[in-house]
C-alpha atoms as a PDB file:
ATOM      1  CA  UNK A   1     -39.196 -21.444  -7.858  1.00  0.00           C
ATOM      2  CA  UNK A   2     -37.888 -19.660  -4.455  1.00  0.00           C
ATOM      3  CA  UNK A   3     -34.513 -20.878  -5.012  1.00  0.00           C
ATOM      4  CA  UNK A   4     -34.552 -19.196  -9.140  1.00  0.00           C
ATOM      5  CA  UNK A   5     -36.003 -15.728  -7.341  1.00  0.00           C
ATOM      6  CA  UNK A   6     -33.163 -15.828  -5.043  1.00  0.00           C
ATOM      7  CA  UNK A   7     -30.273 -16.566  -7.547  1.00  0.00           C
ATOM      8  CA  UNK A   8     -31.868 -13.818  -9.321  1.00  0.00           C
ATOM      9  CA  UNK A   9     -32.328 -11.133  -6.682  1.00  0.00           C
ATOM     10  CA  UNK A  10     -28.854 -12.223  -5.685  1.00  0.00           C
ATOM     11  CA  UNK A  11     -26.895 -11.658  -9.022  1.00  0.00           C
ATOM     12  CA  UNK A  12     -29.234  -8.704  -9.318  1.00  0.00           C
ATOM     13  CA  UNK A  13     -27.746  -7.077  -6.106  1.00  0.00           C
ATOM     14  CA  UNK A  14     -24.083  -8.118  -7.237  1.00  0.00           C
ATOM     15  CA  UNK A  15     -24.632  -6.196 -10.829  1.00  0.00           C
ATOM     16  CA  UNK A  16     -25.720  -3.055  -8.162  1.00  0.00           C
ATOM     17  CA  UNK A  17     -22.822  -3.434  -6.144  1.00  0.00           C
ATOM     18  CA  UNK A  18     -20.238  -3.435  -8.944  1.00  0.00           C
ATOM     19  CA  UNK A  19     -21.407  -0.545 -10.481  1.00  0.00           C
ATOM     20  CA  UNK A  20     -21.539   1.493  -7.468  1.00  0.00           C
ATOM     21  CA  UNK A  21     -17.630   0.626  -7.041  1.00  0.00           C
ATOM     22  CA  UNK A  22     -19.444  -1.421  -3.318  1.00  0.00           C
ATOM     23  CA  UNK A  23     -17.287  -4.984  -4.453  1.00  0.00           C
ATOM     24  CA  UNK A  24     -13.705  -3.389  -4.755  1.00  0.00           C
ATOM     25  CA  UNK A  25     -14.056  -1.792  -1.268  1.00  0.00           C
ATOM     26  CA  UNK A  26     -15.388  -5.476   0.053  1.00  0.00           C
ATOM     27  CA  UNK A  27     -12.599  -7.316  -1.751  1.00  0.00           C
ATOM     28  CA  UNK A  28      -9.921  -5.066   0.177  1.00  0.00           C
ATOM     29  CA  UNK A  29     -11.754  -5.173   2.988  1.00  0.00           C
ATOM     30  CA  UNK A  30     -11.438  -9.236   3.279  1.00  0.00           C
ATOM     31  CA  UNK A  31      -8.053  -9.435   1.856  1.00  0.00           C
ATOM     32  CA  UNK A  32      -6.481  -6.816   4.015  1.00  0.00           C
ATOM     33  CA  UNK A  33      -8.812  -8.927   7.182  1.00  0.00           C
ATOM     34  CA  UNK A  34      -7.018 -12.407   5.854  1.00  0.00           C
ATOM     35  CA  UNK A  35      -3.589 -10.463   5.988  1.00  0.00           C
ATOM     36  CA  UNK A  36      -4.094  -9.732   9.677  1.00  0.00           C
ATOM     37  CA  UNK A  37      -4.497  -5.878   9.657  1.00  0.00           C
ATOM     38  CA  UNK A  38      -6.896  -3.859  11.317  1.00  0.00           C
ATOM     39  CA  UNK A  39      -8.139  -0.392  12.084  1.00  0.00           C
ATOM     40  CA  UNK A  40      -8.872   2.546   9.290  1.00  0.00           C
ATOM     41  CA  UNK A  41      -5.852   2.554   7.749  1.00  0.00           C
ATOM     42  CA  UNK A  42      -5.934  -0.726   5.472  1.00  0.00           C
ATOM     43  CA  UNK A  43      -9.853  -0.573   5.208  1.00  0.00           C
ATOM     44  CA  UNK A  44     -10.016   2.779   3.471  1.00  0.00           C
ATOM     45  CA  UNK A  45      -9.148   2.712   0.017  1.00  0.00           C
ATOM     46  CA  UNK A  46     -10.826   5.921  -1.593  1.00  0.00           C
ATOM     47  CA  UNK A  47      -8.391   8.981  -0.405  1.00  0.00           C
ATOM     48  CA  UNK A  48      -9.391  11.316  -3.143  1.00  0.00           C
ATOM     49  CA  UNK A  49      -7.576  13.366  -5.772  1.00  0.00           C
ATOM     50  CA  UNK A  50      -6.070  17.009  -4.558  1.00  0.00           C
ATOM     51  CA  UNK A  51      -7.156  19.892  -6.525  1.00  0.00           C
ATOM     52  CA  UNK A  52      -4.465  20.748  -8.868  1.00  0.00           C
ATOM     53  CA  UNK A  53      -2.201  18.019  -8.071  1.00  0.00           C
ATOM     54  CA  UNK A  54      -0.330  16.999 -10.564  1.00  0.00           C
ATOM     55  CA  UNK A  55      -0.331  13.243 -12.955  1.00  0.00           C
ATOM     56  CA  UNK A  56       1.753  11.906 -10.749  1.00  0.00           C
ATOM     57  CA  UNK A  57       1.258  12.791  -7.054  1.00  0.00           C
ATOM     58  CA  UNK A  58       1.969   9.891  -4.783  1.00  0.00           C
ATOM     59  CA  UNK A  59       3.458   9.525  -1.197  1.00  0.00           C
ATOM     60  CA  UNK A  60       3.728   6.178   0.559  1.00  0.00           C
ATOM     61  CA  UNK A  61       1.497   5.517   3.858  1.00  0.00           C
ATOM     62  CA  UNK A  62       2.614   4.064   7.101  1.00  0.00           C
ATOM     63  CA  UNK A  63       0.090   2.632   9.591  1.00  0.00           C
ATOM     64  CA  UNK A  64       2.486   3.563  12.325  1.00  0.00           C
ATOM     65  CA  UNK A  65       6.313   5.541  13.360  1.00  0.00           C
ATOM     66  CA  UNK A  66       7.454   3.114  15.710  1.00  0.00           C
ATOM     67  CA  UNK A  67       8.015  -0.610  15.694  1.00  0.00           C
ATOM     68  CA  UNK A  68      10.299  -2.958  17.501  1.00  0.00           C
ATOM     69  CA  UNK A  69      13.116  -5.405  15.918  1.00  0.00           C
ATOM     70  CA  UNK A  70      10.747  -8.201  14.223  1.00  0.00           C
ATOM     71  CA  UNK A  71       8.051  -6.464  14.412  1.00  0.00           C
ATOM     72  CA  UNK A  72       6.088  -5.504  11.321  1.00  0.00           C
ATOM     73  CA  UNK A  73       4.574  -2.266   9.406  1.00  0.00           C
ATOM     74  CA  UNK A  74       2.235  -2.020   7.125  1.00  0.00           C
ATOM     75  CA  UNK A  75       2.613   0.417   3.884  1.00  0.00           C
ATOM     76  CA  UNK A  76       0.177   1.361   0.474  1.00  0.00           C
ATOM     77  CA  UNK A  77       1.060   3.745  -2.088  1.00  0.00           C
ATOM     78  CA  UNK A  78      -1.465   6.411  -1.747  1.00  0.00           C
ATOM     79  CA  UNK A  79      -2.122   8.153  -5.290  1.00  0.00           C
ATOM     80  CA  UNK A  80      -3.424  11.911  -5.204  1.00  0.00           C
ATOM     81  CA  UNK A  81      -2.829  12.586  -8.650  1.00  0.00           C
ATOM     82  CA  UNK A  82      -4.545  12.480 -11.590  1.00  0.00           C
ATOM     83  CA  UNK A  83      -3.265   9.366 -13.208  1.00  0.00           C
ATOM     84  CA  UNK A  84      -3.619   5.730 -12.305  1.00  0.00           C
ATOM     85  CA  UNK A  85       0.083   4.312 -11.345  1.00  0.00           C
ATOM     86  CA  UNK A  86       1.856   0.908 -11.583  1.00  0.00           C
ATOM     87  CA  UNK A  87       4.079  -0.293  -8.478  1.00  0.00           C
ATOM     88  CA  UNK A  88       5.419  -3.386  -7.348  1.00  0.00           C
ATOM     89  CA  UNK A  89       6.312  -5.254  -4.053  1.00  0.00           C
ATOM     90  CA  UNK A  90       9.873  -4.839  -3.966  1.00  0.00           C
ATOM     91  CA  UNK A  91      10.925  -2.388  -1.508  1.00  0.00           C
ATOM     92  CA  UNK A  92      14.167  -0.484   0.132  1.00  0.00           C
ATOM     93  CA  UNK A  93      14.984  -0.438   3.854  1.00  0.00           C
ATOM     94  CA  UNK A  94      17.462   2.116   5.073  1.00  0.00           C
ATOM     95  CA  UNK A  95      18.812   3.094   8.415  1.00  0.00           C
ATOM     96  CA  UNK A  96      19.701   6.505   9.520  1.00  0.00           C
ATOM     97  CA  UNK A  97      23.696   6.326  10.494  1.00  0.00           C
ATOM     98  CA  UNK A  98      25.168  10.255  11.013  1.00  0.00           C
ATOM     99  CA  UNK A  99      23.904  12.123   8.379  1.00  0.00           C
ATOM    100  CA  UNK A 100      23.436   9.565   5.908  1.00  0.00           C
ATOM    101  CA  UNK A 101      21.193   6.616   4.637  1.00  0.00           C
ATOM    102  CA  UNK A 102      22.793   2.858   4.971  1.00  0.00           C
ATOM    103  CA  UNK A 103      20.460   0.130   2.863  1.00  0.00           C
ATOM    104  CA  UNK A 104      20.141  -2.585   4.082  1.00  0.00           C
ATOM    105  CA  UNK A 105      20.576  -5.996   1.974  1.00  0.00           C
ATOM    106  CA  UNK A 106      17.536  -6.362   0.163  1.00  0.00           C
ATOM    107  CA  UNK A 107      14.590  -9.644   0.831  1.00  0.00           C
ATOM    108  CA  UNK A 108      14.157 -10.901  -1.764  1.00  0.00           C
ATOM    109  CA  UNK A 109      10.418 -10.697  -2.937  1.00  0.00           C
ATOM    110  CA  UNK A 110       8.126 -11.506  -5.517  1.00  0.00           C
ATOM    111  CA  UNK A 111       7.439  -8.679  -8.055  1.00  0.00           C
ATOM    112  CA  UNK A 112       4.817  -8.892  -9.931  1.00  0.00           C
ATOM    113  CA  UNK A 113       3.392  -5.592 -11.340  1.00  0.00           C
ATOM    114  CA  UNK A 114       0.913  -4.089  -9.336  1.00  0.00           C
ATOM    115  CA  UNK A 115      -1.537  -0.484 -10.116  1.00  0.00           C
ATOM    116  CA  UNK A 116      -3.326   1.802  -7.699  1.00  0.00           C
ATOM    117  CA  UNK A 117      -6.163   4.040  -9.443  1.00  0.00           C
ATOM    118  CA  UNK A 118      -6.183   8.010  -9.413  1.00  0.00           C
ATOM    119  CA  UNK A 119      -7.734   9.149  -6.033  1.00  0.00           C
ATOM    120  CA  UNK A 120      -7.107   5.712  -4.200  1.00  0.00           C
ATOM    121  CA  UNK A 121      -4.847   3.807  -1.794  1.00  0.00           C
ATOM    122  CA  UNK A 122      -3.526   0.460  -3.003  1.00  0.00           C
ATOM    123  CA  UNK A 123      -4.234  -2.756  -0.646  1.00  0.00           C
ATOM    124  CA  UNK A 124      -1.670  -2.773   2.042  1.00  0.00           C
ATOM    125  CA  UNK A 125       1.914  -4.449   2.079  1.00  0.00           C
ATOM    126  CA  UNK A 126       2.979  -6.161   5.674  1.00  0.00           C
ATOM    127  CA  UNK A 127       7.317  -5.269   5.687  1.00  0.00           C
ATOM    128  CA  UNK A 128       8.892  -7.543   8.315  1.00  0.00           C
ATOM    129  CA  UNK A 129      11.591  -5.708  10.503  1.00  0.00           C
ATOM    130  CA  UNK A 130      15.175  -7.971  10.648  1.00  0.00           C
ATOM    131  CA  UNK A 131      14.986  -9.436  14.509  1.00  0.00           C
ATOM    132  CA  UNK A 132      18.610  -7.768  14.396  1.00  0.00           C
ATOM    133  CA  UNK A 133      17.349  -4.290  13.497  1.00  0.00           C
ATOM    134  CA  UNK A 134      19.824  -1.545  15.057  1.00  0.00           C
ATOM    135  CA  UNK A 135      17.080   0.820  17.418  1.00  0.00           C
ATOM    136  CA  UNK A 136      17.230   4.347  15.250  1.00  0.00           C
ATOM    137  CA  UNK A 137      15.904   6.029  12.230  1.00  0.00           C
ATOM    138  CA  UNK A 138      14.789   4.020   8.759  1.00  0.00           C
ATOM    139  CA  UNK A 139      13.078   4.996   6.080  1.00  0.00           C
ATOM    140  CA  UNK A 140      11.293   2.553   3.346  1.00  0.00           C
ATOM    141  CA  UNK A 141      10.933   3.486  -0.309  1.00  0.00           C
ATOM    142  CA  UNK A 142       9.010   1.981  -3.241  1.00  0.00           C
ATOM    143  CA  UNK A 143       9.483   2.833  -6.944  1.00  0.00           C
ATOM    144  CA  UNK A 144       5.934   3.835  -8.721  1.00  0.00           C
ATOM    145  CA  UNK A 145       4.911   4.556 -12.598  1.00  0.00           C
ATOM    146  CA  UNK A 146       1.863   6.287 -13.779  1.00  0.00           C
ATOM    147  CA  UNK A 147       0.421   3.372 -16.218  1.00  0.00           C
ATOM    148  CA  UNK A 148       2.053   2.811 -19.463  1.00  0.00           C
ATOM    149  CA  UNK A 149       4.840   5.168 -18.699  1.00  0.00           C
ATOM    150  CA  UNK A 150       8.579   3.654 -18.737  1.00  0.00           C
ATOM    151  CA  UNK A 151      11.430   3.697 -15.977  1.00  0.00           C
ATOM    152  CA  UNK A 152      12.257   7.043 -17.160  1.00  0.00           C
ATOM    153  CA  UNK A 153       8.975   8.067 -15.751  1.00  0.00           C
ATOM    154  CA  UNK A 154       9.449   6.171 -12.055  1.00  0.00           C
ATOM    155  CA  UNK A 155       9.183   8.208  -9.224  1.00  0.00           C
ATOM    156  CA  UNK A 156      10.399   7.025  -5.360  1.00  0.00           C
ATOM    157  CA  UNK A 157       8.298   7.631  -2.562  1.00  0.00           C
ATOM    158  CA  UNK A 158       9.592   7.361   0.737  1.00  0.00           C
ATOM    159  CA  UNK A 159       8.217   7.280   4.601  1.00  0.00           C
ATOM    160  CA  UNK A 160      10.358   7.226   7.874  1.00  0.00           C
ATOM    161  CA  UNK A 161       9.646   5.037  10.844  1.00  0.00           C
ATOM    162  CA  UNK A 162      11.739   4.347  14.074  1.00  0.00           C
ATOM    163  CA  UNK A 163      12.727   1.228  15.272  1.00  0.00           C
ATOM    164  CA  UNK A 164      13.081   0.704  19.378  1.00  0.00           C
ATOM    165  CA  UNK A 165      14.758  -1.125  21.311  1.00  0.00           C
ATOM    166  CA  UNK A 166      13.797  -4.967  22.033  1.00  0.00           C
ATOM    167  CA  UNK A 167      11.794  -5.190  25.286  1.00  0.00           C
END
């Protein structure tokens, strides 16, 4: 009889949780804790929508600026705008040389198609640095959609990091 009045309570406070939007926050939570980041920016999905932004207002987070060869950073697309976009895990890496951007030969990755709600930050994305990354300037960009929209519709978003020398 206990054991019934637990399951119950139990799926009771699991109904209450998913409708208050309390599971998808616990879900990043654990899968961003199994992925090895910490501190606020990988735990804090909810960034809110700007007033008057636009459908499709995105930019693309970086938990930090600096980072040594084979080291690692951590990126999300962070959507401010008003519709829910669709992004994947392939990525561009490009280093600063004179006054213009050099990619560098892609990793390959797995793609599969990915969405980040209106007003939130999608789970984070570790990107290795090469062990033979050249200390300067680099910049990462990811393509993103809003939902349903074709290529026609993709917009890049881009952040800048620096990579130092080896100790």
């Amino acid at each position: 009889m206990r054991r019934s009045r637990s399951i119950r309570i139990a799926a009771l406070a699991f109904v209450l949780a998913a409708s208050c939007g309390v599971l998808q926050s616990v879900a990043t939570a654990r899968s961003v804790a199994r992925s090895g980041a910490a501190g606020p920016f990988c735990s804090e999905p909810t960034i809110g929508i700007e007033e008057g932004a636009s459908a499709v207002k995105a930019r693309l987070g970086i938990n930090k600026k600096t980072v040594r060869p084979g080291g690692a950073l951590r990126v999300r697309i962070e959507d401010f705008g008003t519709k829910d976009l669709a992004y994947g895990l392939t990525y561009e890496l490009a280093r600063r040389d004179g006054g213009s951007w050099v990619k560098l030969p892609p990793r390959p990755v797995f793609a599969p198609r990915l969405y980040v709600r209106a007003g939130m930050a999608s789970e984070c994305q570790s990107i290795d640095i090469p062990r033979d990354a050249i200390p300067g300037r680099y910049r990462i960009a990811k393509k993103v959609r809003p939902v349903g929209a074709g290529r026609t519709k993709e917009v890049v978003v881009r952040a800048t990091f620096r990579v130092l020398r080896r100790r």
